[in-house]
Protein backbone atom coordinates (compact mmCIF):
# COMPACT_ATOMS: atom_id res chain seq x y z
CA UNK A 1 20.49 -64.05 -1.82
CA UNK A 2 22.14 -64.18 -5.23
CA UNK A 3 19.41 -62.67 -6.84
CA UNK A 4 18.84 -59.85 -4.39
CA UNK A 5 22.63 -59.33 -5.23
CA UNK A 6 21.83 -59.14 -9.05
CA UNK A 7 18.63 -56.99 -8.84
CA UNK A 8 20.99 -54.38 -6.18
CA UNK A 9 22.31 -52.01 -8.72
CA UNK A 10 18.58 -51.74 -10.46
CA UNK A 11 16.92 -50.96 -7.22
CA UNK A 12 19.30 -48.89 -6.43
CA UNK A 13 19.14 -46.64 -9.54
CA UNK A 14 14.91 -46.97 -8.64
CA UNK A 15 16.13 -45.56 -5.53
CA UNK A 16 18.25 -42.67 -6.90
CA UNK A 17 15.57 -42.16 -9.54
CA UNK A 18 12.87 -41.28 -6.96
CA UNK A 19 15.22 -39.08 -5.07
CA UNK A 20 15.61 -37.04 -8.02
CA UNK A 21 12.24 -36.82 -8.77
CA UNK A 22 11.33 -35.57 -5.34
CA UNK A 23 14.31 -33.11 -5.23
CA UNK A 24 12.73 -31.76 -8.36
CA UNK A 25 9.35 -31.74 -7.01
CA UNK A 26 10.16 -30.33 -3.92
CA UNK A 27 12.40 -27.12 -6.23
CA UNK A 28 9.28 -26.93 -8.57
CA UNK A 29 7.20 -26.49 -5.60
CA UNK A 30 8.99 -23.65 -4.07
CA UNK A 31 9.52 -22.09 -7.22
CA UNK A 32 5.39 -21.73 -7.50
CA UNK A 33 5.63 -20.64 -4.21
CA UNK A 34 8.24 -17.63 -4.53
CA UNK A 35 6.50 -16.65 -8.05
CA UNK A 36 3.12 -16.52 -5.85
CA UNK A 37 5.37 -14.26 -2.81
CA UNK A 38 7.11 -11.93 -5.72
CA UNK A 39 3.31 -11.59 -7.36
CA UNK A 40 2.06 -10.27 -4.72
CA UNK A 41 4.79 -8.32 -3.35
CA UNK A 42 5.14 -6.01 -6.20
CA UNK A 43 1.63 -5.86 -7.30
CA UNK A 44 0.34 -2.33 -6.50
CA UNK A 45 -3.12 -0.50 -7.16
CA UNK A 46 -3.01 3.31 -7.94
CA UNK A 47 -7.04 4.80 -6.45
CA UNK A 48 -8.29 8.47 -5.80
CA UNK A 49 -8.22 9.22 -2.22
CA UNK A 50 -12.32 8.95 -1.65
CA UNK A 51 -13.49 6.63 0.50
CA UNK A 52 -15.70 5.27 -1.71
CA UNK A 53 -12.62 4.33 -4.40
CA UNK A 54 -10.77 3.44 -1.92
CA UNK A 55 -13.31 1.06 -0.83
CA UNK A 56 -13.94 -0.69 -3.68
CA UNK A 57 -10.42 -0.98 -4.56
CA UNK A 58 -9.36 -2.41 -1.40
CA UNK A 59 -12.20 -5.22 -2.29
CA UNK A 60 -11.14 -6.11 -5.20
CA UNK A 61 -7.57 -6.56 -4.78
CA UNK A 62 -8.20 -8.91 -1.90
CA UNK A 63 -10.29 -10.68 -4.00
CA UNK A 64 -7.05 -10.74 -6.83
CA UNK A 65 -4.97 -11.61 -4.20
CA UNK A 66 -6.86 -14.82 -2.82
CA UNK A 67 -7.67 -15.47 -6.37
CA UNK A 68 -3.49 -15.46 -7.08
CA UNK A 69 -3.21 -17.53 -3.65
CA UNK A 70 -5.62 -20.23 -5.00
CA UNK A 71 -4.06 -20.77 -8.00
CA UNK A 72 -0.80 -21.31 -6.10
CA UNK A 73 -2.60 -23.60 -4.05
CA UNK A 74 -4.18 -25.89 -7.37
CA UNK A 75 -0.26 -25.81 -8.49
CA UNK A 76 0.98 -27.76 -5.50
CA UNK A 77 -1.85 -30.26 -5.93
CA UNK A 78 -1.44 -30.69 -9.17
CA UNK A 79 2.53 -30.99 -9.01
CA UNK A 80 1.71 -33.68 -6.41
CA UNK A 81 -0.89 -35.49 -8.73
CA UNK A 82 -3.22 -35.32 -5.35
CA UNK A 83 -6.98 -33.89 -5.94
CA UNK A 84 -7.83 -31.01 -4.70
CA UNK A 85 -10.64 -32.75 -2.25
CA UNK A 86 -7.33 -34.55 -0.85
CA UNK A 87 -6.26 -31.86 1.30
CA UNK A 88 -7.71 -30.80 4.66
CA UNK A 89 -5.99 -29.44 7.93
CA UNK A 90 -5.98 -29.93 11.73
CA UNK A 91 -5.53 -26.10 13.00
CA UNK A 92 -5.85 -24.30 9.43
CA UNK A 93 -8.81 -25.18 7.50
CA UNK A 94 -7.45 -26.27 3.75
CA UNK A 95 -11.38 -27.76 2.56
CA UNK A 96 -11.47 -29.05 -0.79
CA UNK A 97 -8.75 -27.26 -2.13
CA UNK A 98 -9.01 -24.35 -0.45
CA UNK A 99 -8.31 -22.41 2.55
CA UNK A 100 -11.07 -22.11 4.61
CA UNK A 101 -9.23 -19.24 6.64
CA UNK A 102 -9.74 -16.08 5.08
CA UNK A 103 -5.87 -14.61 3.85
CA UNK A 104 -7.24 -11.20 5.01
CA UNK A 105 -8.78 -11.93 7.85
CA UNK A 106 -6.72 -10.36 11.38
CA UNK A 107 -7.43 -13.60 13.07
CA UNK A 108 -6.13 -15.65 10.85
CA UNK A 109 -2.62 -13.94 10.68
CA UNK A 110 -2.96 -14.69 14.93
CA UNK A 111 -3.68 -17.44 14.46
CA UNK A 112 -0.25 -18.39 13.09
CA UNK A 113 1.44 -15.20 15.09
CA UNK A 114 1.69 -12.76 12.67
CA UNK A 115 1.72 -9.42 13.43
CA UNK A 116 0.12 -7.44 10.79
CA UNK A 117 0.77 -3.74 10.20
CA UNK A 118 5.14 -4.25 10.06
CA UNK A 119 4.54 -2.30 6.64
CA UNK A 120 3.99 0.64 8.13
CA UNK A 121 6.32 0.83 10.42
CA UNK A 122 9.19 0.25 7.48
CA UNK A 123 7.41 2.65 5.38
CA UNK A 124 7.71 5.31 7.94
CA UNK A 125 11.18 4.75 8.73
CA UNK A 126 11.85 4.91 4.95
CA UNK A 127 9.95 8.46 5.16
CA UNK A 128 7.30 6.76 2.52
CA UNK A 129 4.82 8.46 4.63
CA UNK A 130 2.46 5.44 4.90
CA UNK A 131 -1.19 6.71 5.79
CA UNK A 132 -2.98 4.24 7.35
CA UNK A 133 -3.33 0.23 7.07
CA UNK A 134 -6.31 -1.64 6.19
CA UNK A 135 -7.18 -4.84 5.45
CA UNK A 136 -3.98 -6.07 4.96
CA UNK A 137 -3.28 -3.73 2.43
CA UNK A 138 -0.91 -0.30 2.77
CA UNK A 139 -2.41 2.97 1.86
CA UNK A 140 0.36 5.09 1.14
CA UNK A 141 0.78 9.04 0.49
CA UNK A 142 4.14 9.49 -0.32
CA UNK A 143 5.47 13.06 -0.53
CA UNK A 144 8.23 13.33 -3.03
CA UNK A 145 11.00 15.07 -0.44
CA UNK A 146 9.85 11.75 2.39
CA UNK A 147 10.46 9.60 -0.61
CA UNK A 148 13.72 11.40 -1.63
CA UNK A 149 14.87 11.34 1.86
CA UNK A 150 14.16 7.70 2.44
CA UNK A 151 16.05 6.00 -0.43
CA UNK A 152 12.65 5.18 -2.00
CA UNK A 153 13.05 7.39 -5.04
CA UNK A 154 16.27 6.70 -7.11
CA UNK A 155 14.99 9.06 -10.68
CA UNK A 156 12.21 10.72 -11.22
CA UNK A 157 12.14 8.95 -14.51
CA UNK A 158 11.57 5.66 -12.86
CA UNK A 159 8.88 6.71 -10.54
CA UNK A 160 7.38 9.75 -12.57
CA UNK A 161 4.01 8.43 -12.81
CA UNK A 162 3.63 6.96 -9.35
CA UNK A 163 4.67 10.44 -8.12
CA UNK A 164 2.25 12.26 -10.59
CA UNK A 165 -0.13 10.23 -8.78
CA UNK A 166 0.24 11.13 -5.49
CA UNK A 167 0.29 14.95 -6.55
CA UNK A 168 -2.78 14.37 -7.98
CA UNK A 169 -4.26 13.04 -4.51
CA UNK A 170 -3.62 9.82 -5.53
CA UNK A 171 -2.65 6.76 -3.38
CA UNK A 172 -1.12 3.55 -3.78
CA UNK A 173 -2.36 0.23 -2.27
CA UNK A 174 -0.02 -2.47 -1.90
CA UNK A 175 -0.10 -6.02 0.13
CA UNK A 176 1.43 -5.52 3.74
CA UNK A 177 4.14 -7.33 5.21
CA UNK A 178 2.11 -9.09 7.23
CA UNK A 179 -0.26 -10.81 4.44
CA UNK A 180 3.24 -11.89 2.68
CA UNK A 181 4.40 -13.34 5.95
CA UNK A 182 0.55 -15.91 6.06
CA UNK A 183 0.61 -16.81 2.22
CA UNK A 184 4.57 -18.10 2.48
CA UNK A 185 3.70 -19.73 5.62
CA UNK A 186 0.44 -21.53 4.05
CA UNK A 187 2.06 -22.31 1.23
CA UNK A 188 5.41 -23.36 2.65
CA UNK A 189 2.72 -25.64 4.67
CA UNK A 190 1.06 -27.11 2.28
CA UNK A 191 4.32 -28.14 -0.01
CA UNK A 192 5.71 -29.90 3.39
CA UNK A 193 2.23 -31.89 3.89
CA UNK A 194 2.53 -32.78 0.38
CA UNK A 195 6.07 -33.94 0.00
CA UNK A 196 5.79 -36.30 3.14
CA UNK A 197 3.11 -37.65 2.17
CA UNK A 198 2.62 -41.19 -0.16
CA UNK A 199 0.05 -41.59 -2.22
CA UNK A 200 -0.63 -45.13 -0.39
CA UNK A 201 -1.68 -43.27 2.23
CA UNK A 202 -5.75 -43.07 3.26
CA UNK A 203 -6.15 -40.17 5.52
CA UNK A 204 -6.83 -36.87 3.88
CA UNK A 205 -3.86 -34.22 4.35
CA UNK A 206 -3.38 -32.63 7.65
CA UNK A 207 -1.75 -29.63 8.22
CA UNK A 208 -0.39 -28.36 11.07
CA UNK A 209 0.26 -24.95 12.64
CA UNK A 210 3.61 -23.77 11.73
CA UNK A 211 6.54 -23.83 14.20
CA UNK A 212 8.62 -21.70 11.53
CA UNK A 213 9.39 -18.30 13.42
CA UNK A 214 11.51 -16.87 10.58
CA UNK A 215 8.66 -16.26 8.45
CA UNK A 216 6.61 -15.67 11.46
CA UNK A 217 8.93 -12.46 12.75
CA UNK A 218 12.08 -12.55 11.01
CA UNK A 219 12.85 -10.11 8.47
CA UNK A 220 11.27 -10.72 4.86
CA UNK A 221 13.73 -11.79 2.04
CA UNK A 222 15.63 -8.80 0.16
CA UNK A 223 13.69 -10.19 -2.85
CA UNK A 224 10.64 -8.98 -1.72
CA UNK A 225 11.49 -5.54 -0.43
CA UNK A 226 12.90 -5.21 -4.28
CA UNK A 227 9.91 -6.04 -5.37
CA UNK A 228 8.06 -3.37 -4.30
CA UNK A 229 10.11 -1.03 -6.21
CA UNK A 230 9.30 -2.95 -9.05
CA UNK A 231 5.29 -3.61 -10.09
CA UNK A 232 6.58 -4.44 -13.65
CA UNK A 233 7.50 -8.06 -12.14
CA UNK A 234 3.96 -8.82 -10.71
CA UNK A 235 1.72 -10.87 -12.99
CA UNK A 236 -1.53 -8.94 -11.19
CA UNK A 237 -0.56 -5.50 -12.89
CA UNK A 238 -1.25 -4.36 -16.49
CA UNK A 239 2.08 -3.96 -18.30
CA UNK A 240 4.05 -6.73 -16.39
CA UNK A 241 6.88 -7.93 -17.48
CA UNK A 242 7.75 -11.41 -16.21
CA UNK A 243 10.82 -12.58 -17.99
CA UNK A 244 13.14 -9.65 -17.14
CA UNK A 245 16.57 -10.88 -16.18
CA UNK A 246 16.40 -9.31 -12.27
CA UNK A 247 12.45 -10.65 -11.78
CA UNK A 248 14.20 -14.59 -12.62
CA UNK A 249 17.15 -13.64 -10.06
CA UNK A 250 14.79 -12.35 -7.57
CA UNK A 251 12.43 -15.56 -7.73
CA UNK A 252 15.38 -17.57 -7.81
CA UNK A 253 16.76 -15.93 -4.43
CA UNK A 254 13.70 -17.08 -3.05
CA UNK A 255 13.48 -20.11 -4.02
CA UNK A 256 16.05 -20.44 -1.68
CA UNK A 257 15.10 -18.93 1.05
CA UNK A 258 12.11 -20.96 1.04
């Protein structure tokens, strides 16, 4: 007994010390995730309106958009020291590192009861004159008096390009709501399976569907809607510029959130 009473205040200061660490862990974590949400958010594609433009843009920024979701995924493992063969699911397929559930896929936003297509519905109340939605990207035709007249156009020195664009017949192709609503929910997933989780442990990682409604239907952070005002902050366009003062207190409002 005497000894335990010696070796208390060491094992407690072991104690505190892994606290910290997982407190620091769990910020770091979130942080990767809200970088990965704010990404995506403001990252925007300018195409010409013909199909076959549109087409192949559409492609490829799903395929930049996984590809940004993956590496958010490797962050988490790494952060965790687990191995990227470590993780697997019950409900959502997560199959040597990666999801097996396509992020663009309509089922898989059911799946977790997300309603996809919330973008437009915004965008038209904001009189951005959203054309049509597809594949969990917006396809937007702004007119410059709908843009004026929904709050969406501050200067014309700000947004003189992006307008020029649309003159031009021009659209813009952003991620929807909905897609933003399944990568926080994956993510926010995955961090949870991998904070709760020793490394004693001998079962792979099992996720579970989320019970989360807030990111399910509740409405999306005020970081994010500021975001897509801003494609400067998005690592997936040419010309960003990540260490902006407002970006940091955007992901840092986030960060919270999550």
């Amino acid at each position: 007994a005497l000894l335990l009473e010696h070796a208390r205040p060491a094992l407690q200061r072991l104690i505190d010390d892994q606290q910290a660490q997982r407190v620091a862990r769990q910020h770091s974590g979130k942080r990767l995730i809200a970088e990965l949400l704010l990404d995506c958010a403001a990252c925007r594609r300018s195409v010409v309106a013909k199909p076959a433009e549109e087409a192949a843009a559409i492609s490829h920024l799903h395929q930049v958009i996984r590809q940004r979701e993956q590496r958010c995924v490797e962050a988490l493992l790494k952060l965790y020291a687990f191995r990227q063969d470590d993780a697997n699911t019950g409900e959502l397929p997560l199959l040597d590192g990666r999801w097996g559930d396509d992020l663009f896929n309509p089922e898989t936003l059911k799946l977790l009861g997300v309603r996809l297509g919330s973008g437009v519905a915004a965008g038209a109340a904001a009189g951005a004159g959203v054309d049509l939605l597809v594949g969990g990207l917006t396809l937007g035709a702004a007119a410059l008096a709908g843009a004026i007249a929904g709050g969406a156009v501050q200067t014309a020195r700000s947004y003189g390009a992006r307008l020029l664009g649309k003159f031009k017949g021009q659209h813009e192709l952003t991620v929807d709501d909905g897609v933003l609503r399944l990568l926080a929910l994956r993510q926010r997933q995955l961090l949870q399976a991998l904070d709760s989780r020793g490394h004693a442990a001998t079962q792979r990682i099992k996720l579970e569907l989320p019970t989360d409604k807030g990111w399910r239907e509740g409405k999306l952070p005020e970081a994010l809607h500021k975001a897509r005002a801003h494609p400067q902050w998005s690592s997936l366009n040419p010309g960003a510029r990540l260490n902006q003062s407002e970006r940091q207190e955007q992901i840092d409002s986030l960060v919270q959130e999550l």
